[in-house]
Protein backbone atom coordinates (compact mmCIF):
# COMPACT_ATOMS: atom_id res chain seq x y z
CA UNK A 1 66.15 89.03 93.73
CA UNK A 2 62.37 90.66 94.23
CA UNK A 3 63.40 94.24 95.99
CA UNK A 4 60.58 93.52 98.69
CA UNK A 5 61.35 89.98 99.40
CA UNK A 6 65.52 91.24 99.76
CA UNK A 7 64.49 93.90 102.15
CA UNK A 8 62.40 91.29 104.08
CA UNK A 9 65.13 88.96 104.26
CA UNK A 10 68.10 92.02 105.15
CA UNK A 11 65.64 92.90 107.82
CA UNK A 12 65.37 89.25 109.34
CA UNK A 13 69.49 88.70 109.12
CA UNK A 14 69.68 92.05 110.60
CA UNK A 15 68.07 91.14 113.59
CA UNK A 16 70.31 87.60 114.06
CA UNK A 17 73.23 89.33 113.55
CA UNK A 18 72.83 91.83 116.15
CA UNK A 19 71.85 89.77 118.74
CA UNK A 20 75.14 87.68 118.22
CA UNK A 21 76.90 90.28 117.96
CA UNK A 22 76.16 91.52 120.97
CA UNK A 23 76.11 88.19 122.43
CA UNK A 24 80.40 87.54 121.53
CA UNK A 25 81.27 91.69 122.65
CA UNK A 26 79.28 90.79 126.31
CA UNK A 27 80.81 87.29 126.53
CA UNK A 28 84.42 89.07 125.67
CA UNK A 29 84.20 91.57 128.11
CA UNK A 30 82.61 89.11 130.68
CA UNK A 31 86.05 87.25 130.07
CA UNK A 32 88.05 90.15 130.80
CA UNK A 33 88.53 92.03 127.98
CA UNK A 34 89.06 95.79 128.62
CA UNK A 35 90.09 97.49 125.07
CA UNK A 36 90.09 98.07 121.72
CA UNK A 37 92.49 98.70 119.26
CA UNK A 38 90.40 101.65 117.31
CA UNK A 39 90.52 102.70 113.58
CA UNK A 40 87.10 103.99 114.03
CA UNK A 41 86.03 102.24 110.65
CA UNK A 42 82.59 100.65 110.30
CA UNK A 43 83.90 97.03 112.31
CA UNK A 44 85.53 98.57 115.00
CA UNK A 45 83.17 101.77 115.49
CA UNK A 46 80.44 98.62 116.07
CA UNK A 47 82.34 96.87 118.38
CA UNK A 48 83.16 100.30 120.59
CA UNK A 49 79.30 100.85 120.61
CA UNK A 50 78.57 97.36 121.65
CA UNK A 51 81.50 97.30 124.29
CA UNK A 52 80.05 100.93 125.77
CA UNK A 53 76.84 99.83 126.48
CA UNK A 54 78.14 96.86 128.20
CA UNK A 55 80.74 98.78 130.55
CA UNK A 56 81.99 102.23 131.57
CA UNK A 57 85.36 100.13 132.15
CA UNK A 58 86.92 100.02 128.61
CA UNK A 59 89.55 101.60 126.60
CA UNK A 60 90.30 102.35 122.92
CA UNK A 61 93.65 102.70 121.66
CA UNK A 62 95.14 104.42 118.48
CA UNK A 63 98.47 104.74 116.37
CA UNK A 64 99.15 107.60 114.47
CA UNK A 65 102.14 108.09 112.38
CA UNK A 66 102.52 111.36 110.20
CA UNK A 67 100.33 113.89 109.86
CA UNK A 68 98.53 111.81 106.92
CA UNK A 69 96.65 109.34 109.28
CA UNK A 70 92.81 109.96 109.32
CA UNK A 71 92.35 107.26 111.93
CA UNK A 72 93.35 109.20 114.67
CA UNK A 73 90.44 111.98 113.79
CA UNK A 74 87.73 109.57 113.72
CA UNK A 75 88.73 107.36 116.88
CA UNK A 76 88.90 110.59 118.69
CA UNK A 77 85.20 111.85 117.82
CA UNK A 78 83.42 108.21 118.63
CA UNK A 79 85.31 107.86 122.11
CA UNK A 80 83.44 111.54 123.01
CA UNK A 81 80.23 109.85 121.40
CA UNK A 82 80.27 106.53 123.24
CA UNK A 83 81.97 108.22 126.49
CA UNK A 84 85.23 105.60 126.20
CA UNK A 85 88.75 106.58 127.12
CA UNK A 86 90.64 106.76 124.47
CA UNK A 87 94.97 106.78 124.08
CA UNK A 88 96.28 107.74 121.22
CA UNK A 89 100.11 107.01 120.11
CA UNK A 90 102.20 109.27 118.38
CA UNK A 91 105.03 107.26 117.18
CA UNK A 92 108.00 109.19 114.99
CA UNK A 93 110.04 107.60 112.60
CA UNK A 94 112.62 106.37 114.96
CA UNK A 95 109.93 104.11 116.50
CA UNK A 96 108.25 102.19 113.99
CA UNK A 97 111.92 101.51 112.27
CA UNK A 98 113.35 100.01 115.53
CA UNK A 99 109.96 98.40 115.70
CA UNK A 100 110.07 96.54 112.16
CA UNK A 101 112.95 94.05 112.66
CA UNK A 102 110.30 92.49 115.78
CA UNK A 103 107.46 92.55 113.38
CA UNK A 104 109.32 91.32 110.05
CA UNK A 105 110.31 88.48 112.77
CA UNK A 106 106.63 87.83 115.14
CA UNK A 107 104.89 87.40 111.63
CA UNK A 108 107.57 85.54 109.61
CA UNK A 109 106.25 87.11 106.63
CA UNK A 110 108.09 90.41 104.17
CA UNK A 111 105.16 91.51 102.31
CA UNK A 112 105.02 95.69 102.27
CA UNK A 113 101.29 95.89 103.09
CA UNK A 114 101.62 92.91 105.37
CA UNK A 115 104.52 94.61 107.37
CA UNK A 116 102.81 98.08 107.47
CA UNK A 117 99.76 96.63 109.12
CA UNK A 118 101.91 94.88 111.20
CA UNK A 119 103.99 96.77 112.47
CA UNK A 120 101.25 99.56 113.48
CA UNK A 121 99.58 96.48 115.28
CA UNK A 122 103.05 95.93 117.41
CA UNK A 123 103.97 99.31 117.63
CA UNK A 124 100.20 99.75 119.65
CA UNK A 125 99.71 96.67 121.58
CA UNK A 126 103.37 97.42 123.14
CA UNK A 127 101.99 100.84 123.98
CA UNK A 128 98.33 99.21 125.26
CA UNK A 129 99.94 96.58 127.30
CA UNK A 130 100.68 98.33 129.99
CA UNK A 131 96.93 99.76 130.94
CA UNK A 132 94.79 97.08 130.08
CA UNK A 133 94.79 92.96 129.89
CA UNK A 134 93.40 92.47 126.59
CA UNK A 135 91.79 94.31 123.14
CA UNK A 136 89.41 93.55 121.06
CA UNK A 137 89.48 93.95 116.88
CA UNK A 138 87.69 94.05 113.91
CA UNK A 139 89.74 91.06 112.42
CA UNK A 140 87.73 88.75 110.26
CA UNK A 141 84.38 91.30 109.24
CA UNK A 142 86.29 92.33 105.74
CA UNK A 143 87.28 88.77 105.09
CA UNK A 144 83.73 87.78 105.93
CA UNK A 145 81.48 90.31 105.38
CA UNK A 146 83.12 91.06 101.96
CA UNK A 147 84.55 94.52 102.88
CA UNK A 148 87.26 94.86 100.21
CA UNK A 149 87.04 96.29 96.88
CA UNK A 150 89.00 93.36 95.26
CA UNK A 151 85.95 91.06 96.59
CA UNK A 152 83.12 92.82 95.53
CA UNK A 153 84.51 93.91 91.97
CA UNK A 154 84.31 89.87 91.88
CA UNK A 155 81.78 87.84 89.34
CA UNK A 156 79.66 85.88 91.69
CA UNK A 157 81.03 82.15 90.88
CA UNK A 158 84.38 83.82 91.43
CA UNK A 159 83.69 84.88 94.39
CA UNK A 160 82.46 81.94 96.19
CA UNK A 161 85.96 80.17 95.27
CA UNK A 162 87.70 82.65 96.39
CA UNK A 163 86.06 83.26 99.86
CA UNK A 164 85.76 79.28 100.63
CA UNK A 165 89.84 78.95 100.34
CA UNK A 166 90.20 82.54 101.95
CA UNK A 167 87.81 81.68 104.95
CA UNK A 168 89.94 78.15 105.40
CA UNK A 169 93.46 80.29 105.19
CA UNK A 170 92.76 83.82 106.85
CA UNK A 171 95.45 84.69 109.08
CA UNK A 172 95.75 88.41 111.58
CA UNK A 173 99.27 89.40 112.72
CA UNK A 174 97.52 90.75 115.77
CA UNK A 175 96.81 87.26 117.22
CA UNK A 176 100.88 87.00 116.57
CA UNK A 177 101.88 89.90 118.16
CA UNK A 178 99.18 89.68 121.17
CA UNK A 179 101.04 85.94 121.92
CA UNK A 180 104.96 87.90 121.95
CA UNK A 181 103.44 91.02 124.39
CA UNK A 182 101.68 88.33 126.67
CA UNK A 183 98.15 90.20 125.93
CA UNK A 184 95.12 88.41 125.01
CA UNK A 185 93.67 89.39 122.04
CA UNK A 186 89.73 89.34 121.27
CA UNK A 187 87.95 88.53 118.11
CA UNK A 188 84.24 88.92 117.55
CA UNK A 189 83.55 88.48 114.45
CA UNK A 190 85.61 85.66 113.89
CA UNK A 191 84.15 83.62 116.73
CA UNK A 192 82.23 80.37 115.91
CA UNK A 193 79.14 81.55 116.18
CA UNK A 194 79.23 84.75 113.90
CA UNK A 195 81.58 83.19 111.85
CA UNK A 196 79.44 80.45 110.67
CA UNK A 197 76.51 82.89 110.34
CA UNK A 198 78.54 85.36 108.01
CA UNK A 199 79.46 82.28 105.85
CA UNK A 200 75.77 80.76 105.58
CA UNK A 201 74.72 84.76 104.22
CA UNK A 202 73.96 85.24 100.51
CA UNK A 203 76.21 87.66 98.94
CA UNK A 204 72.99 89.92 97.99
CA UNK A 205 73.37 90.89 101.98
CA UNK A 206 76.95 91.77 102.30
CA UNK A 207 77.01 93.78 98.57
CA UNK A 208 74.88 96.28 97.55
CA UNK A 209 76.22 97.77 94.29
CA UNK A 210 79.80 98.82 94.55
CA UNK A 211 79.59 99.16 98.67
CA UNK A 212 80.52 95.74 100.78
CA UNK A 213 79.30 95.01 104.55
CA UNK A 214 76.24 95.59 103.29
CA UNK A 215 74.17 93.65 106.16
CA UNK A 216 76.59 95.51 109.02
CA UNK A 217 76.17 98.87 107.56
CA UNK A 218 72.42 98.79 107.46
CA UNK A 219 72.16 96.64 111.15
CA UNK A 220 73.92 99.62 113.01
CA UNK A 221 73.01 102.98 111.00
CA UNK A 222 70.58 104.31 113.26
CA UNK A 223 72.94 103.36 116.42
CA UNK A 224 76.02 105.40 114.88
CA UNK A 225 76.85 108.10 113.03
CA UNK A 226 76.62 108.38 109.23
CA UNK A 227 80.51 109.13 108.82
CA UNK A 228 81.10 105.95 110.84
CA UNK A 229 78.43 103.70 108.99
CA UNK A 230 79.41 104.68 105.89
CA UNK A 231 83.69 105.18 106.00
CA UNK A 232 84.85 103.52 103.46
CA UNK A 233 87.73 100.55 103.99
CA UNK A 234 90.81 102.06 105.57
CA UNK A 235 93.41 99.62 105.81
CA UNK A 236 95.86 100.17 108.58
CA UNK A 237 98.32 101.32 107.12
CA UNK A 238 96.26 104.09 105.80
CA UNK A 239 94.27 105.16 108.51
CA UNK A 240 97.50 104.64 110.81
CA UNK A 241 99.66 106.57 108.76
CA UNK A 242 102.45 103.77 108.21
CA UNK A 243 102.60 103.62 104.49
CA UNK A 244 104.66 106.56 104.72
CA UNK A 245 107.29 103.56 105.16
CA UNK A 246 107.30 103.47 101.48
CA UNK A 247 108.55 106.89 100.91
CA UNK A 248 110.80 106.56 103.49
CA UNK A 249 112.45 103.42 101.85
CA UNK A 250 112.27 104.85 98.26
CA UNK A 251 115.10 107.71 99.75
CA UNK A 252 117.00 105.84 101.86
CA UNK A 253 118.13 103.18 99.57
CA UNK A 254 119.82 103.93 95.71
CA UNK A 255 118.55 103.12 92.20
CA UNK A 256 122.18 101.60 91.77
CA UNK A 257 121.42 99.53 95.21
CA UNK A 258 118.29 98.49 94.59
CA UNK A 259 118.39 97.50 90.50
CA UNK A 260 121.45 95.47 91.85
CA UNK A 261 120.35 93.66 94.77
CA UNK A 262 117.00 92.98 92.87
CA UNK A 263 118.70 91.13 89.53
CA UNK A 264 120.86 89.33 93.01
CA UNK A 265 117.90 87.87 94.52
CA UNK A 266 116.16 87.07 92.02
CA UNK A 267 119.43 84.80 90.38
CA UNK A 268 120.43 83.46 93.55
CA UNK A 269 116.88 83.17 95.54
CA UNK A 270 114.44 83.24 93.00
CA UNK A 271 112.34 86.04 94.89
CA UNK A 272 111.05 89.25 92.72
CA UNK A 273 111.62 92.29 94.76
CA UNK A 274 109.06 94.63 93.59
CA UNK A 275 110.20 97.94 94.76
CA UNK A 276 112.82 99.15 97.62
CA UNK A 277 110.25 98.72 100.28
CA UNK A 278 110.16 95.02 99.78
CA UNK A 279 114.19 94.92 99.59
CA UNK A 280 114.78 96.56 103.01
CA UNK A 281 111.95 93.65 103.96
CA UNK A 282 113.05 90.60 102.34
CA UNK A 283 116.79 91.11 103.76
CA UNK A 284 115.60 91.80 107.18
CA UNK A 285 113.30 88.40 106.48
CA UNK A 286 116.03 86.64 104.83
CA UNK A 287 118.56 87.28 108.03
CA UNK A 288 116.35 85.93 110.11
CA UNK A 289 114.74 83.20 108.05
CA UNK A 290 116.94 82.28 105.44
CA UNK A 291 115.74 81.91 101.61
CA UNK A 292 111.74 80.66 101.58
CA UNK A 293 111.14 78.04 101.54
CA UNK A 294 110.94 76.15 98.33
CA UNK A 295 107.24 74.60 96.69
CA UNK A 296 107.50 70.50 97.12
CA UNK A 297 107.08 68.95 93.83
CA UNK A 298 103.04 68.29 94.20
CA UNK A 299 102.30 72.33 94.91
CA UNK A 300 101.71 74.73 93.62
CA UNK A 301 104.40 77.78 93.40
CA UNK A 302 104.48 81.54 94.06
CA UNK A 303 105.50 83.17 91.00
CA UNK A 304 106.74 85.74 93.78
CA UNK A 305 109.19 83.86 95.87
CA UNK A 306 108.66 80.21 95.15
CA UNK A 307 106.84 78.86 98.40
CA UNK A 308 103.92 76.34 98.17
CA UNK A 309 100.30 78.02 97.93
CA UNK A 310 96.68 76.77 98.15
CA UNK A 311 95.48 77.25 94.67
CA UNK A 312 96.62 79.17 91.10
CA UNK A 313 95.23 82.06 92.93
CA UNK A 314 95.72 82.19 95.92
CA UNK A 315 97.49 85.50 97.73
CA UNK A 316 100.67 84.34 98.96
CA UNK A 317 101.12 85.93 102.60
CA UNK A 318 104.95 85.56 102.81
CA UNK A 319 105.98 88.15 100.03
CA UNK A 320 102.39 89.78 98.70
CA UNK A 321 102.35 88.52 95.13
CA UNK A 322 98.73 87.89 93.75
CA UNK A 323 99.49 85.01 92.12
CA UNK A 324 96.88 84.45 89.14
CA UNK A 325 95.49 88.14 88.95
């Protein structure tokens, strides 16, 4: 693409998607939502800038687990730049592992990086609960705006597969867990409007080079700060601190233990435990839920743990394999 006419057409997009942006965070807050669950990334740092210059009334809230969870940093400096009250959450070891059994069992799911996310999303919206009615999140703009590394590493043709079956498929524990707590949960840039408009965008928007979000970063960098505009792609469990879960896992259970139990399930189950993180999952999963769930005979299978999936590769949400990569 001509560099003139792509900075012509970033320009024009820019100006749509600001305006609906705007639009969903004033119709949200109109509808009573009065938080924010903050990582202070790029999607969420927009949404707290939007949200403050709607109302003085709103609240950001933060996990942080270990001393390893740059989250809490950044959330801290944008609520003194945008003037919003921010909580941030503490939680010790004790919490998030009397927290995981509700989480392994709210998103039905025993995928490592699934649970991590997930259970920083429970162990905060049972903290937020109690001071305001609903939070917003950044849900959707990585899925959408092609924000992860996996996505933009992607040949073009590839791409476009991938993100129609991902787009028809994306799910967020955090609508799950908002349903169990009673607390509603706001979306923004998964609503119809900026939804649709993310999809109809040319990839040449949303990448440039090796950096995704492309179209966001450039529509809000002289609203925010640099650090902000340009963090790059924290998942929760990084910027929250929970994939010390891992470690934790890896000394609490044996070699002997876990080389056993993983030949076990794997004979009897047909599920490939990947590491002792996924064991202490899949038996908390498989207590609850049983074995998965077996492919029918006209889908096709999980090379991970045998359930039906979409397409030859597809990511299977239940246990985390790639299947096809």
């Amino acid at each position: 693409m001509d560099f003139k006419y792509k900075k012509m057409e970033i320009e024009t997009e820019i100006v749509k998607l600001k305006k609906l942006l705007e639009k969903e965070v004033n119709k949200d807050i109109n509808d009573g939502c009065d938080g924010i669950l903050l990582s202070a990334g790029l999607d969420t740092s927009i949404l707290s800038y939007l949200a403050a210059k709607k109302t003085k009334n709103f609240k950001a809230f933060t996990l942080k687990f270990g001393n390893h969870a740059p989250d809490a940093e950044y959330a801290e400096k944008l609520c003194q730049i945008l003037n919003i009250e921010h909580h941030l959450l503490e939680a010790d070891e004790e919490i998030l592992m009397k927290n995981l059994r509700e989480a392994i069992k709210i998103s039905g799911v025993f995928d490592p990086m699934e649970i991590r996310n997930s259970v920083a999303i429970y162990t905060i919206l049972k903290f937020s609960k109690d001071y305001v009615r609903g939070v917003m999140t950044g849900d959707g703009a990585d899925e959408l705006f092609f924000g992860y590394d996996f996505l933009i590493k992607m040949k073009k043709d590839e791409r476009k597969f991938y993100a129609k079956n991902m787009w028809k498929t994306m799910h967020f524990s955090s609508n799950d867990m908002g349903r169990f707590f009673g607390i509603k949960i706001w979306t923004p840039y998964l609503s119809g409007e900026v939804k649709n408009y993310a999809i109809s965008l040319d990839d040449d928007v949303k990448i440039n080079g090796s950096v995704g979000k492309w179209i966001l970063r450039k529509a809000y960098e002289n609203l925010l700060p640099k650090e902000f505009i340009m963090r790059e792609k924290t998942p929760i469990e990084y910027g929250s601190g929970t994939t010390l879960l891992t470690n934790i896992f890896e000394n609490k259970i044996s070699d002997e233990v876990f080389i056993k139990k993983k030949s076990e399930y794997k004979e009897s189950d047909g599920a490939i435990i990947r590491d002792k993180e996924h064991l202490y999952y899949y038996e908390i999963y498989r207590e609850i839920f049983g074995k998965v769930k077996e492919a029918k005979q006209d889908e096709i299978k999980c090379a991970g743990c045998g359930i039906g999936i979409e397409h030859k590769k597809a990511f299977c949400r239940i246990c985390g394999t790639m299947n096809g990569f």
